[in-house]
PDB file of N, CA and C in Angstrom:
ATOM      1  N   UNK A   1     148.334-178.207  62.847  1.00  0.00           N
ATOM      2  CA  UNK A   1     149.536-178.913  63.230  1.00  0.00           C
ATOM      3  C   UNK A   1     150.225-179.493  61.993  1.00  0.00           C
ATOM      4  N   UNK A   2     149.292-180.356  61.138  1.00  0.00           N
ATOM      5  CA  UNK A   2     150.407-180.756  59.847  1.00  0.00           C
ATOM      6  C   UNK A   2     150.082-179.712  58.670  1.00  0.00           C
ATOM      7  N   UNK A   3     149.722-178.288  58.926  1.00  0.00           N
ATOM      8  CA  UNK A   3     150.220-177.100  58.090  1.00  0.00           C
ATOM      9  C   UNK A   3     151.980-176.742  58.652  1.00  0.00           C
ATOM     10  N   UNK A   4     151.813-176.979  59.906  1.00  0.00           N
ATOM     11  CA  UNK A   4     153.334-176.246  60.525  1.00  0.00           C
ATOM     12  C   UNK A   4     154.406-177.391  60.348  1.00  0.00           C
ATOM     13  N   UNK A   5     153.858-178.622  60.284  1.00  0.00           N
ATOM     14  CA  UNK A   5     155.314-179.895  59.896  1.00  0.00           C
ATOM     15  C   UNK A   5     155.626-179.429  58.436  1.00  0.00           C
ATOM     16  N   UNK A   6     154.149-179.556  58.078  1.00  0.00           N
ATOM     17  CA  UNK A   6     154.624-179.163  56.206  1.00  0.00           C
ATOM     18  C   UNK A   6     155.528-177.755  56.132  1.00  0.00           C
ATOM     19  N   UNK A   7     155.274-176.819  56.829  1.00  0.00           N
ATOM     20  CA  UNK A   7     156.254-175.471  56.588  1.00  0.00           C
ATOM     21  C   UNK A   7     157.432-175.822  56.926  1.00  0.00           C
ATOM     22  N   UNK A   8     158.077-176.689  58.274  1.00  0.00           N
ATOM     23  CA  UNK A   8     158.990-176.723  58.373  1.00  0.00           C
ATOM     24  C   UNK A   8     159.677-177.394  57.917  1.00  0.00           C
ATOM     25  N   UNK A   9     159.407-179.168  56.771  1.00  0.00           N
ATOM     26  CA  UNK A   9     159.777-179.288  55.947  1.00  0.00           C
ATOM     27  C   UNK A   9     160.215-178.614  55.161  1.00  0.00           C
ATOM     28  N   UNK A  10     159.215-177.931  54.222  1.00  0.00           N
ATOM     29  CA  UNK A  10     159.587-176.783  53.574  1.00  0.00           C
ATOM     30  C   UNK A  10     160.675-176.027  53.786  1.00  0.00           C
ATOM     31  N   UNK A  11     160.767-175.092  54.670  1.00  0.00           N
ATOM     32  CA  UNK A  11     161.634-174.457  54.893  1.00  0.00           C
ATOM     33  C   UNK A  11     163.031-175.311  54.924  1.00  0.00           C
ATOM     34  N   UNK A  12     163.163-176.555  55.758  1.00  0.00           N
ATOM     35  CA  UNK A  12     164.255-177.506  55.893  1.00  0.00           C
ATOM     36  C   UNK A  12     164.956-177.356  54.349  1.00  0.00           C
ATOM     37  N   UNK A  13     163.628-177.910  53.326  1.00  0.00           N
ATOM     38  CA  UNK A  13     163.918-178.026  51.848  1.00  0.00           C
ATOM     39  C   UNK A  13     164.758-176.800  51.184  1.00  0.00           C
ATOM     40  N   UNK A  14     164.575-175.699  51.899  1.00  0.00           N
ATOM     41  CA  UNK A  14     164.950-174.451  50.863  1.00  0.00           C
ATOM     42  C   UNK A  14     166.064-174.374  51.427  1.00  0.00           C
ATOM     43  N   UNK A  15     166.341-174.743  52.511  1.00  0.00           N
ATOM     44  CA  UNK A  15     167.580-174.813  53.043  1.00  0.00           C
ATOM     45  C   UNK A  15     169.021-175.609  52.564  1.00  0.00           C
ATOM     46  N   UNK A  16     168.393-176.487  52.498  1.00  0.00           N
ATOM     47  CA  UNK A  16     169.354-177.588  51.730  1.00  0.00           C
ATOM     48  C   UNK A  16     169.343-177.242  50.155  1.00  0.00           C
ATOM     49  N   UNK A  17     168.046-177.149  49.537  1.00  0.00           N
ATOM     50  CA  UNK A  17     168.328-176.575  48.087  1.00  0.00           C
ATOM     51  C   UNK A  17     169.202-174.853  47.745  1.00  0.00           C
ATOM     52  N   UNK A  18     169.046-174.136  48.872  1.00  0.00           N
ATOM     53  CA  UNK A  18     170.456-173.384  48.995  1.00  0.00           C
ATOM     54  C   UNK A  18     171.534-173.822  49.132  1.00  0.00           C
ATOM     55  N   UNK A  19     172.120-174.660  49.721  1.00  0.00           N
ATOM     56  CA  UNK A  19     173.354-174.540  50.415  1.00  0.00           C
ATOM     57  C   UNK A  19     174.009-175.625  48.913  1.00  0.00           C
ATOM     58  N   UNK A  20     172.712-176.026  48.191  1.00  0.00           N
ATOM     59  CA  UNK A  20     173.662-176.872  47.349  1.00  0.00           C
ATOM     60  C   UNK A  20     173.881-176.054  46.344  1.00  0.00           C
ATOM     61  N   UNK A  21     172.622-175.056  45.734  1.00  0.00           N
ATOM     62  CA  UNK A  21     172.688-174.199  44.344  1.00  0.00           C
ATOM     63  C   UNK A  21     173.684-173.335  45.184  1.00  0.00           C
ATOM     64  N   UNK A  22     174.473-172.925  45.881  1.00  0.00           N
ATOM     65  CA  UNK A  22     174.722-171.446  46.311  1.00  0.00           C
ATOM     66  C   UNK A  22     176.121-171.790  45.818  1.00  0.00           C
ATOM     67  N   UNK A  23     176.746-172.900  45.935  1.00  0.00           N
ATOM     68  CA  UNK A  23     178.245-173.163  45.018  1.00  0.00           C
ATOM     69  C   UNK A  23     178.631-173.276  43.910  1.00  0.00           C
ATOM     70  N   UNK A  24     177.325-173.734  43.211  1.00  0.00           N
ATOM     71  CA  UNK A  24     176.994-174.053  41.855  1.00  0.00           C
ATOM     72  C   UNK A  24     176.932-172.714  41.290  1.00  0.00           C
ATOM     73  N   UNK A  25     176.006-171.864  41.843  1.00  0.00           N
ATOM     74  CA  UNK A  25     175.943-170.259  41.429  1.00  0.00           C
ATOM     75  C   UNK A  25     177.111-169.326  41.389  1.00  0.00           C
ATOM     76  N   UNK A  26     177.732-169.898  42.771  1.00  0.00           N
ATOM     77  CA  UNK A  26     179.117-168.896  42.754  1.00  0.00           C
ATOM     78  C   UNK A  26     179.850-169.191  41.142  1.00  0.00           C
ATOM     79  N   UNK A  27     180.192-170.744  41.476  1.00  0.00           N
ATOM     80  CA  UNK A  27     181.403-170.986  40.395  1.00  0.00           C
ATOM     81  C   UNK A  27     181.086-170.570  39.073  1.00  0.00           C
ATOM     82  N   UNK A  28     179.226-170.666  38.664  1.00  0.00           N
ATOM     83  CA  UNK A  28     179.105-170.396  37.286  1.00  0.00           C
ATOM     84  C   UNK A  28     179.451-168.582  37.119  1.00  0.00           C
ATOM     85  N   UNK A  29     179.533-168.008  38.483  1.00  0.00           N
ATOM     86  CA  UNK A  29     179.667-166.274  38.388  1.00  0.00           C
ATOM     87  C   UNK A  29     181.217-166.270  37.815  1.00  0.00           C
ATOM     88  N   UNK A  30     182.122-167.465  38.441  1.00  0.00           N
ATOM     89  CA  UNK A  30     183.541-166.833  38.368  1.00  0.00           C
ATOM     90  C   UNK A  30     183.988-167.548  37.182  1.00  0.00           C
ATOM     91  N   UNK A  31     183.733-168.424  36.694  1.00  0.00           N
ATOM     92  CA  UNK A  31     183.739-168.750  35.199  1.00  0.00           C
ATOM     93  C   UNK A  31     182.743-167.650  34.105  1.00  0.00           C
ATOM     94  N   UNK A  32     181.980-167.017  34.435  1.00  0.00           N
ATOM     95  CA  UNK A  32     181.297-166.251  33.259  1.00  0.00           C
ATOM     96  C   UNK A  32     182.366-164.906  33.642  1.00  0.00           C
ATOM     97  N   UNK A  33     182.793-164.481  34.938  1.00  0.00           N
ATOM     98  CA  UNK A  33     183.731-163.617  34.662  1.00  0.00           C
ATOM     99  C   UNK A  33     185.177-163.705  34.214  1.00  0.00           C
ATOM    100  N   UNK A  34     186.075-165.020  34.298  1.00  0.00           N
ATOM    101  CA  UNK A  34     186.674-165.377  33.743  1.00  0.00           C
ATOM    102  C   UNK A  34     187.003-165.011  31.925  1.00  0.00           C
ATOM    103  N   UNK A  35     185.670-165.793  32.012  1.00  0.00           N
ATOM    104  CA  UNK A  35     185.520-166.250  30.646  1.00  0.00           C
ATOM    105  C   UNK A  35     185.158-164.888  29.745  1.00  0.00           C
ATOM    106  N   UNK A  36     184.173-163.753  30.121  1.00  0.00           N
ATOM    107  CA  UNK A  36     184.334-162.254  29.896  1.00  0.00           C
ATOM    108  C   UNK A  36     185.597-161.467  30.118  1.00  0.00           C
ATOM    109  N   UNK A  37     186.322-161.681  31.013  1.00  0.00           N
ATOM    110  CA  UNK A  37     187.940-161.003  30.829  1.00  0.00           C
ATOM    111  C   UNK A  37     188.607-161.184  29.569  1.00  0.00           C
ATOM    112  N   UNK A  38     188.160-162.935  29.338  1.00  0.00           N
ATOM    113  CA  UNK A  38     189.309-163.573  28.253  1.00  0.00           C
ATOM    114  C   UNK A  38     188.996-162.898  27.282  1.00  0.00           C
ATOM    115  N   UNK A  39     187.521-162.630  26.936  1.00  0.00           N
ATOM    116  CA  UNK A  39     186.722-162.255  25.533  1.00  0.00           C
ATOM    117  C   UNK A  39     186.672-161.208  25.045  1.00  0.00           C
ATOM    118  N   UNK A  40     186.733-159.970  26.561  1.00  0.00           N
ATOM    119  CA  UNK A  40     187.119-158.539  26.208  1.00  0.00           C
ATOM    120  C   UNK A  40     189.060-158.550  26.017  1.00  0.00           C
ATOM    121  N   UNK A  41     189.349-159.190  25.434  1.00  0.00           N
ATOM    122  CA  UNK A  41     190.679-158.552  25.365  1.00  0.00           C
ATOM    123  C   UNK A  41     190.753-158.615  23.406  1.00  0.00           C
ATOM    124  N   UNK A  42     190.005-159.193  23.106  1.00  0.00           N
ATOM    125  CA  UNK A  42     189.805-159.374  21.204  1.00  0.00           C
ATOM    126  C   UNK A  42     189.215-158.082  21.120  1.00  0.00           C
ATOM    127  N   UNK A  43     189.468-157.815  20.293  1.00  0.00           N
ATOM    128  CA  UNK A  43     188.377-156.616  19.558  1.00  0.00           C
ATOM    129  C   UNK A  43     187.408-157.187  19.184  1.00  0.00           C
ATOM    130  N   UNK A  44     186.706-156.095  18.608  1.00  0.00           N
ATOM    131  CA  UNK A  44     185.329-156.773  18.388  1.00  0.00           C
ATOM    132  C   UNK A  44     184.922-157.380  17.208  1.00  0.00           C
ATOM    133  N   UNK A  45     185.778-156.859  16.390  1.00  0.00           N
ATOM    134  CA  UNK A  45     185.699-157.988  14.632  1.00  0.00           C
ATOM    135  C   UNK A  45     186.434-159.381  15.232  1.00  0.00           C
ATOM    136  N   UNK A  46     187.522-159.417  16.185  1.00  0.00           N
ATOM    137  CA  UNK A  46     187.587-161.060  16.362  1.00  0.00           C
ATOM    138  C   UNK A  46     186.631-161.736  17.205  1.00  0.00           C
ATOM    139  N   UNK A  47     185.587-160.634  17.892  1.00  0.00           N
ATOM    140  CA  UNK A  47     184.621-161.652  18.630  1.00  0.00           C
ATOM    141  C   UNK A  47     183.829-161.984  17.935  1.00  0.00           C
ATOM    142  N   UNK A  48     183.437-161.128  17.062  1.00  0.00           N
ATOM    143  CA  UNK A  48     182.232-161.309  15.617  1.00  0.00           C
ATOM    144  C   UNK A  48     182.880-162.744  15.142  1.00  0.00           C
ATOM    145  N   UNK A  49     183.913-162.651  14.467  1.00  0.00           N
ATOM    146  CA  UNK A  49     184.694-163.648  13.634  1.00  0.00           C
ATOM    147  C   UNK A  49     184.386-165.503  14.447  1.00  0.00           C
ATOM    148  N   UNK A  50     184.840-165.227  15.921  1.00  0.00           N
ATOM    149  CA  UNK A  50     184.800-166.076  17.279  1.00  0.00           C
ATOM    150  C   UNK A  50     182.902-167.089  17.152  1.00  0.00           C
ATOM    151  N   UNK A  51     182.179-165.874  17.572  1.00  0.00           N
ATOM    152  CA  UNK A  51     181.082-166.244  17.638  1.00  0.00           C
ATOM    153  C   UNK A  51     180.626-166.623  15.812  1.00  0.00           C
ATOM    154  N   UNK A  52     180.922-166.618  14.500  1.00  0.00           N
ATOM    155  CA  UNK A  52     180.330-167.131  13.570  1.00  0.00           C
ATOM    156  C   UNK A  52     181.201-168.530  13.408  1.00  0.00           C
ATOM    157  N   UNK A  53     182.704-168.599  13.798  1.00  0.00           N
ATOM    158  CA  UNK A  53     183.073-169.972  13.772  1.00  0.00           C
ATOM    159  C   UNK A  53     182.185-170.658  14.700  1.00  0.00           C
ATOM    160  N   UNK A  54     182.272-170.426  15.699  1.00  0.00           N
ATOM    161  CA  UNK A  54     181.681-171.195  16.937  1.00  0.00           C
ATOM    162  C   UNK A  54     179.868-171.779  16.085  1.00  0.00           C
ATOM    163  N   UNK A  55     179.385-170.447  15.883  1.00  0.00           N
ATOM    164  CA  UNK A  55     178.191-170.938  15.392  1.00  0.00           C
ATOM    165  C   UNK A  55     178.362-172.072  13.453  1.00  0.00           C
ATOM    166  N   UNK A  56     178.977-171.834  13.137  1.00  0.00           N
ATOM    167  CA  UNK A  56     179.169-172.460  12.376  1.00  0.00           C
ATOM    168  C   UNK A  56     179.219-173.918  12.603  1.00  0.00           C
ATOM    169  N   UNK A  57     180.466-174.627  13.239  1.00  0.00           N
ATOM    170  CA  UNK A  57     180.388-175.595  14.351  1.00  0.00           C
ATOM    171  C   UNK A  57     179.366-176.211  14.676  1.00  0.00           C
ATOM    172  N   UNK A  58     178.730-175.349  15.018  1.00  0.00           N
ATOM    173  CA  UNK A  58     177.357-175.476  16.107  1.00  0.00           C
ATOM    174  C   UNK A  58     176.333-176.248  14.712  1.00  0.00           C
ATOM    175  N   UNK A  59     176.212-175.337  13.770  1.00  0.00           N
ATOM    176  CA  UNK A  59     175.402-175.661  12.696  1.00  0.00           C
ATOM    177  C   UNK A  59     175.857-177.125  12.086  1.00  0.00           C
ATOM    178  N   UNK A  60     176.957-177.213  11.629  1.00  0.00           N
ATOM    179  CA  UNK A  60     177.761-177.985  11.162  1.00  0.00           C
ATOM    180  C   UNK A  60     177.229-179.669  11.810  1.00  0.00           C
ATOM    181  N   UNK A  61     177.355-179.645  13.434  1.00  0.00           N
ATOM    182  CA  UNK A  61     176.519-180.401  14.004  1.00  0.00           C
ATOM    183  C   UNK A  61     175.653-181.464  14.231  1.00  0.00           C
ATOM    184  N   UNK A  62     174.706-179.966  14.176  1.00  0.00           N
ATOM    185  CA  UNK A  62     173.566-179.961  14.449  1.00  0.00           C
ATOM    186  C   UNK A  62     172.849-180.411  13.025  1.00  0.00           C
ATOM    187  N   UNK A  63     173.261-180.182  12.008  1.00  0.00           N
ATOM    188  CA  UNK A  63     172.986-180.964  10.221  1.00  0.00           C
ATOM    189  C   UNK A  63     173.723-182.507  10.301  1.00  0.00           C
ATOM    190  N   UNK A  64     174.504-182.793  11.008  1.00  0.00           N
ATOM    191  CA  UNK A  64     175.271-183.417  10.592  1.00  0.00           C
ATOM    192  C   UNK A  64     174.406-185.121  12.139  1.00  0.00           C
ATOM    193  N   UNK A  65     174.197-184.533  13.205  1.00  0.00           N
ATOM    194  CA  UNK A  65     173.047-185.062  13.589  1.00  0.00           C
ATOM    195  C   UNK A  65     171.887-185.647  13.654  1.00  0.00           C
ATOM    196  N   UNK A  66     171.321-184.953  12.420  1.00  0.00           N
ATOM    197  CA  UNK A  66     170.321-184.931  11.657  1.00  0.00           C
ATOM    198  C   UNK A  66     169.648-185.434  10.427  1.00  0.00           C
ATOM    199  N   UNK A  67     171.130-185.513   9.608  1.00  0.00           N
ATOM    200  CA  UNK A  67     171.281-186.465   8.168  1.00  0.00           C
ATOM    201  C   UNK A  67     172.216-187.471   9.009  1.00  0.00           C
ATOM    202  N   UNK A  68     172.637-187.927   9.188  1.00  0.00           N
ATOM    203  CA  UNK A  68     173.543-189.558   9.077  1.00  0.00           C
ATOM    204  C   UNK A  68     172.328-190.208   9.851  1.00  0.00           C
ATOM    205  N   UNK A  69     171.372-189.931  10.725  1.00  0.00           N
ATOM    206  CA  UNK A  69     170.417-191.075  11.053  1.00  0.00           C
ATOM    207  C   UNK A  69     169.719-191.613   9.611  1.00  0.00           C
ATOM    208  N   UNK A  70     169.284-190.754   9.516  1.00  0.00           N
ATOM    209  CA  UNK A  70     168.575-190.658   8.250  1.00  0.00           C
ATOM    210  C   UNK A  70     168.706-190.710   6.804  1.00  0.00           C
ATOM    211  N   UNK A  71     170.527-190.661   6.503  1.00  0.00           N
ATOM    212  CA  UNK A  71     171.010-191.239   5.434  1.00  0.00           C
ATOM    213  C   UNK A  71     170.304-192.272   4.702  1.00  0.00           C
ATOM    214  N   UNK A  72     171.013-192.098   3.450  1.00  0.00           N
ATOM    215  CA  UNK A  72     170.716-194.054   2.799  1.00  0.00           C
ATOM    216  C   UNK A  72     171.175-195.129   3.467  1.00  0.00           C
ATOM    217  N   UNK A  73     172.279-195.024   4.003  1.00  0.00           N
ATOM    218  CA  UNK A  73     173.443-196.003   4.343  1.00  0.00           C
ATOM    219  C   UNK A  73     172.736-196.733   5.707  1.00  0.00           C
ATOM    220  N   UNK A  74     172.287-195.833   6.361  1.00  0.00           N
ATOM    221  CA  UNK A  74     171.309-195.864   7.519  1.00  0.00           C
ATOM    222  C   UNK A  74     170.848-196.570   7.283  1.00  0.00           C
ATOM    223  N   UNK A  75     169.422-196.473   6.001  1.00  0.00           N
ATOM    224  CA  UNK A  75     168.288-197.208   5.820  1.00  0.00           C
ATOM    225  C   UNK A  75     168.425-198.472   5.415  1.00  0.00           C
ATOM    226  N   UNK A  76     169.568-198.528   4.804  1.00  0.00           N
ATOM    227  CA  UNK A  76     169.487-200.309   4.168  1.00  0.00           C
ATOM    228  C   UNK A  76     170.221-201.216   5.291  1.00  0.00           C
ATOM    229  N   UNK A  77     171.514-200.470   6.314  1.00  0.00           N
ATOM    230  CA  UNK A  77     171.931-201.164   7.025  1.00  0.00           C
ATOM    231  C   UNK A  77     171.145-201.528   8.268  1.00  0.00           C
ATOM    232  N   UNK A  78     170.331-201.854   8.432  1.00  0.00           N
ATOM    233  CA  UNK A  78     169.375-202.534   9.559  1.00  0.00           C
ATOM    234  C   UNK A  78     169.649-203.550  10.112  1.00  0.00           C
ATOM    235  N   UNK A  79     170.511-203.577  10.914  1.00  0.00           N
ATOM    236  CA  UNK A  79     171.069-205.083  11.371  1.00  0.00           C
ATOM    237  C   UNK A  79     170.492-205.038  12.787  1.00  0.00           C
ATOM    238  N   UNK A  80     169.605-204.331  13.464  1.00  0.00           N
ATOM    239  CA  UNK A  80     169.450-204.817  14.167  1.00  0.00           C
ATOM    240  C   UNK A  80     167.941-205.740  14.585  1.00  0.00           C
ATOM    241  N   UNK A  81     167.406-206.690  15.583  1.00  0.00           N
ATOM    242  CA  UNK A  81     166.247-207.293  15.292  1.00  0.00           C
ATOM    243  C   UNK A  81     165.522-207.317  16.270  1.00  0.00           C
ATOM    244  N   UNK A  82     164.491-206.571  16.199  1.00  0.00           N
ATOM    245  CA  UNK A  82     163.546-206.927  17.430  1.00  0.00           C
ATOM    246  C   UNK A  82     163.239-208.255  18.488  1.00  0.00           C
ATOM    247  N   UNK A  83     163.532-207.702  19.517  1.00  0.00           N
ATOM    248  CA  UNK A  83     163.675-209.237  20.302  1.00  0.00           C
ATOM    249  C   UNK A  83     162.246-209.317  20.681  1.00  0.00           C
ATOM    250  N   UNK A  84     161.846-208.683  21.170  1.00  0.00           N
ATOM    251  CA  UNK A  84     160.222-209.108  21.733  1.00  0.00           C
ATOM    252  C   UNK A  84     158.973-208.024  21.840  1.00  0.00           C
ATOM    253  N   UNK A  85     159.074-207.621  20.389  1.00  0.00           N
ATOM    254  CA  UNK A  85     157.898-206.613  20.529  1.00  0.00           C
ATOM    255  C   UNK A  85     156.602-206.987  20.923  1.00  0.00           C
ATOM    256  N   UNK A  86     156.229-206.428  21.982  1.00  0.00           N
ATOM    257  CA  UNK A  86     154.639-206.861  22.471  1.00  0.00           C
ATOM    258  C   UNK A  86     154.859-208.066  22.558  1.00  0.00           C
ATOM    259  N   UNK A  87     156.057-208.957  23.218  1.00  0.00           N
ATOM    260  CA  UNK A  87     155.953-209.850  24.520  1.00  0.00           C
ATOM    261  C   UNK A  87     156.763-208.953  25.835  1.00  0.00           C
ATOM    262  N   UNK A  88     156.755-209.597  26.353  1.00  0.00           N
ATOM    263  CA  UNK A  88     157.342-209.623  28.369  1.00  0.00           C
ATOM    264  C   UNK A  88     158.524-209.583  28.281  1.00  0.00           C
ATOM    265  N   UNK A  89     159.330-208.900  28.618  1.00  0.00           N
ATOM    266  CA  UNK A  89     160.772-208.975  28.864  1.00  0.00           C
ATOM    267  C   UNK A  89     160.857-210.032  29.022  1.00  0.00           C
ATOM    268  N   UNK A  90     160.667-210.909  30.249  1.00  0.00           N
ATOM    269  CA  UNK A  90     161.298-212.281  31.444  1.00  0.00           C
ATOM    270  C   UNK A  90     159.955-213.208  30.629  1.00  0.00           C
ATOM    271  N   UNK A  91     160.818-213.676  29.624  1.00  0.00           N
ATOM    272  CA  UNK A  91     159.841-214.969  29.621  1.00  0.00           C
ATOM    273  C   UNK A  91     159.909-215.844  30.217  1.00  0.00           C
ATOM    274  N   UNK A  92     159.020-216.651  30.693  1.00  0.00           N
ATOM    275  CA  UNK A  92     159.704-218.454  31.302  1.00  0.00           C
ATOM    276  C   UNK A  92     160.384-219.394  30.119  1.00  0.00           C
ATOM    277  N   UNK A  93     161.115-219.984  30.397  1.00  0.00           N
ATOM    278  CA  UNK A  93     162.134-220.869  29.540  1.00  0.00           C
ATOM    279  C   UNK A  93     161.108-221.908  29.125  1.00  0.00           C
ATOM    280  N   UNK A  94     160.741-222.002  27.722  1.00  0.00           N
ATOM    281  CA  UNK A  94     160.388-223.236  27.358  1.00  0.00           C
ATOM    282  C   UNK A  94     160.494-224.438  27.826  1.00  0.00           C
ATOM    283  N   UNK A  95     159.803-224.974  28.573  1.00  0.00           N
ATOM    284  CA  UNK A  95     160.085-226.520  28.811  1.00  0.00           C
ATOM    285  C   UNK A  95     158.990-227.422  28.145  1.00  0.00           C
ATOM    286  N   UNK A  96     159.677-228.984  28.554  1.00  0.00           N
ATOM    287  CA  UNK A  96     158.574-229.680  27.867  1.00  0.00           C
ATOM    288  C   UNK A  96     158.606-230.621  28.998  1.00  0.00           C
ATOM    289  N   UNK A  97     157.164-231.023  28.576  1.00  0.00           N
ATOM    290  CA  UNK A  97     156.375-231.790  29.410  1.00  0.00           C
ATOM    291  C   UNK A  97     155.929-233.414  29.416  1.00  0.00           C
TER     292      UNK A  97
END
């Protein structure tokens, strides 16, 4: 008996996790065909050209992400200050007695 609630949960579940991916799936189909119409109309040295800017960009980034944490400028500017390492968030308010 609670093998057959659990299936029909289940099943309930795949149901609803369809009906939500199944719009999500369409639209990403008609944007990747979209977006393939737009791309076949370049030749193919401007898609080459397309995809090394793009990746360039991408690189550009992704370095650039990577060094400014980690800069000098980074390291000396430390303004910020630990409020309570290894205490309690909610302290009680000091009182006196």
């Amino acid at each position: 008996m609670i093998d057959n609630e659990q299936q029909q949960i289940g099943q309930a579940s795949d149901r609803l996790a369809e009906r939500i991916a199944d719009p999500i799936i369409k639209g990403q189909r008609r944007l990747a065909v979209i977006l393939n119409q737009r791309v076949n109309r370049y030749s193919k040295k401007r898609q080459q050209w397309l995809l090394m800017i793009f990746c360039g960009i991408a690189i550009c980034g992704i370095i650039t992400c990577l060094a400014v944490p980690f800069g000098r400028t980074a390291m000396q500017r430390q303004s910020f200050q630990p409020s309570h390492i290894g205490l309690p968030s909610d302290r009680p308010p000091k009182t006196n007695h």
